[in-house]
Protein backbone atom coordinates (compact mmCIF):
# COMPACT_ATOMS: atom_id res chain seq x y z
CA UNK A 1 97.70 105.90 111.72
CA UNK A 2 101.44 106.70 110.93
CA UNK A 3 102.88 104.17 113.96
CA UNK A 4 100.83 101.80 112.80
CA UNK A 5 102.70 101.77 109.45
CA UNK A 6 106.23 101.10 110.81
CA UNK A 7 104.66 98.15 112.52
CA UNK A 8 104.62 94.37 110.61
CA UNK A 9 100.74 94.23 109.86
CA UNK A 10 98.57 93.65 107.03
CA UNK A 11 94.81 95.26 106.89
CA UNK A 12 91.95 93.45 105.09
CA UNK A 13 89.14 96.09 104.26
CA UNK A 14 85.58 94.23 103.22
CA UNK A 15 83.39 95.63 101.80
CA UNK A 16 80.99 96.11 104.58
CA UNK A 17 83.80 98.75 105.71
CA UNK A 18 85.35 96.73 107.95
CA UNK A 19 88.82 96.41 108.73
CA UNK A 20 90.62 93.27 110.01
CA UNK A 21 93.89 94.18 111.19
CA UNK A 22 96.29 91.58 111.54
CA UNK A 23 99.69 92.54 113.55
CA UNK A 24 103.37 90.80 113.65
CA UNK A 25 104.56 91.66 117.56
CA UNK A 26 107.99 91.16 119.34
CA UNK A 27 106.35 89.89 122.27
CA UNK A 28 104.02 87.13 120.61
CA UNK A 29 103.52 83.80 121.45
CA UNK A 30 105.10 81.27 118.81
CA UNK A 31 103.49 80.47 115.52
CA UNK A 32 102.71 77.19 116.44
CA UNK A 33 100.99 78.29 119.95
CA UNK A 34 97.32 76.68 118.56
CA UNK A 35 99.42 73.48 118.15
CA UNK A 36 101.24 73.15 121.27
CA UNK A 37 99.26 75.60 123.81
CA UNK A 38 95.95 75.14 122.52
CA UNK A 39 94.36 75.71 126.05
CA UNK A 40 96.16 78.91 126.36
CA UNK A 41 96.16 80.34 122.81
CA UNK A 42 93.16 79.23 121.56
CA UNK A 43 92.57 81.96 119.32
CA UNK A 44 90.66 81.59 114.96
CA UNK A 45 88.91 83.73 112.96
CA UNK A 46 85.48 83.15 111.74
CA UNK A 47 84.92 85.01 108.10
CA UNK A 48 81.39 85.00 106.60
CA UNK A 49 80.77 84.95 102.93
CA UNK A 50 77.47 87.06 101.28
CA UNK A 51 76.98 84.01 99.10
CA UNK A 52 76.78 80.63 98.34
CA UNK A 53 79.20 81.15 94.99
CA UNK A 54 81.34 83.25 96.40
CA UNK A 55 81.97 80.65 99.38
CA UNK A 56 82.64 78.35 96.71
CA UNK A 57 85.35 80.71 95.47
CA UNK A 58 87.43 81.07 98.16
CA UNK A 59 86.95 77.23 99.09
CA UNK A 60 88.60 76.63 95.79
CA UNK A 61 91.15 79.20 96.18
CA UNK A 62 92.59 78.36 99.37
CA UNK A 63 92.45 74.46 98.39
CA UNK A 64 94.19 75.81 94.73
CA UNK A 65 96.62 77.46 97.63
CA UNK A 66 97.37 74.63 99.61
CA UNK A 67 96.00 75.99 102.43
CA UNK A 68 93.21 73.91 103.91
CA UNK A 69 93.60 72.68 106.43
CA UNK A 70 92.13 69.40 108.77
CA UNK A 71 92.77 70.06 112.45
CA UNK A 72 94.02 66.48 113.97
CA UNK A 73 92.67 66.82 117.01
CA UNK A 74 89.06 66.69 115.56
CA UNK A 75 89.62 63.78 112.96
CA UNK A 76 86.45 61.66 112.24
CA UNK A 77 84.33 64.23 113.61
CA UNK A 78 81.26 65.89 113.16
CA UNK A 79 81.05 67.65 110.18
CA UNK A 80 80.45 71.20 111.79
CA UNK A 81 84.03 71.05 113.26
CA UNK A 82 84.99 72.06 109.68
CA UNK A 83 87.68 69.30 108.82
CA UNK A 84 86.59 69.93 104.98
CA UNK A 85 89.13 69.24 102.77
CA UNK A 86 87.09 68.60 99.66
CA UNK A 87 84.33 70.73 98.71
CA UNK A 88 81.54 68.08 99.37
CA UNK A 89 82.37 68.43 102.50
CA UNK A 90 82.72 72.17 103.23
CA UNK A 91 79.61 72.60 101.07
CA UNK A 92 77.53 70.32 103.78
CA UNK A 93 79.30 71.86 106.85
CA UNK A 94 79.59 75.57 105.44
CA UNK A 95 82.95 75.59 106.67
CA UNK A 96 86.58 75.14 106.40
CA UNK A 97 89.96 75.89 108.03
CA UNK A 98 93.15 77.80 107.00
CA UNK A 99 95.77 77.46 109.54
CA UNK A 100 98.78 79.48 107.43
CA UNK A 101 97.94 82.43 105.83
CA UNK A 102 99.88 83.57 102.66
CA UNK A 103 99.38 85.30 99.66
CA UNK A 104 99.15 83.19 96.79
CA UNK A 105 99.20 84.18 93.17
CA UNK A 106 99.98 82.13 89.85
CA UNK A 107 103.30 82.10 90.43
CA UNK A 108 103.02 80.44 94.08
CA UNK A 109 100.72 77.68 92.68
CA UNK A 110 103.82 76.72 89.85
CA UNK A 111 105.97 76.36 92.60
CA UNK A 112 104.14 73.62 94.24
């Protein structure tokens, strides 16, 4: 879709042929919106890996990131709110959070 390209967005294509479409807007609430207006902008994404390993992966490369993340309002817990920050835990729970998305490559990781 041509309009789609002058657009901010980014599309993730998987390899079951889906697309997730991700969209900058003029008229969007503020980054922070989970933070302050949970109630209102309650919005995550749920992404389900084929396999154990490669859930293991991307656990280690979004921790290798600096990405994971523990949401404060769910601190001590049960494990299946996915507070995982080590892989222990996200191995037991099967989940973790990313709040900030970003690409990351070698050169990121230096800069931390």
């Amino acid at each position: 879709n041509h309009s789609r390209r002058r657009r901010r967005c980014c599309i993730v294509h998987f390899q079951s042929g889906q697309e997730l479409i991700l969209e900058e807007s003029d008229d969007a609430p503020p980054s922070n919106s989970y933070d302050i207006q949970n109630d209102i902008f309650g919005y995550h994404l749920c992404i389900y890996l084929p396999t154990n390993e490669s859930f293991q992966c991307t656990f280690q490369q979004v921790s290798e990131c600096g990405l994971l993340y523990a949401n404060p309002r769910f601190a001590g817990g049960r494990p299946e709110f996915g507070n995982a920050l080590d892989w222990k835990e996200a191995s037991d729970c099967g989940q973790f959070r990313v709040k900030d998305w970003l690409w990351c490559n070698d050169d990121d990781k230096k800069r931390r």
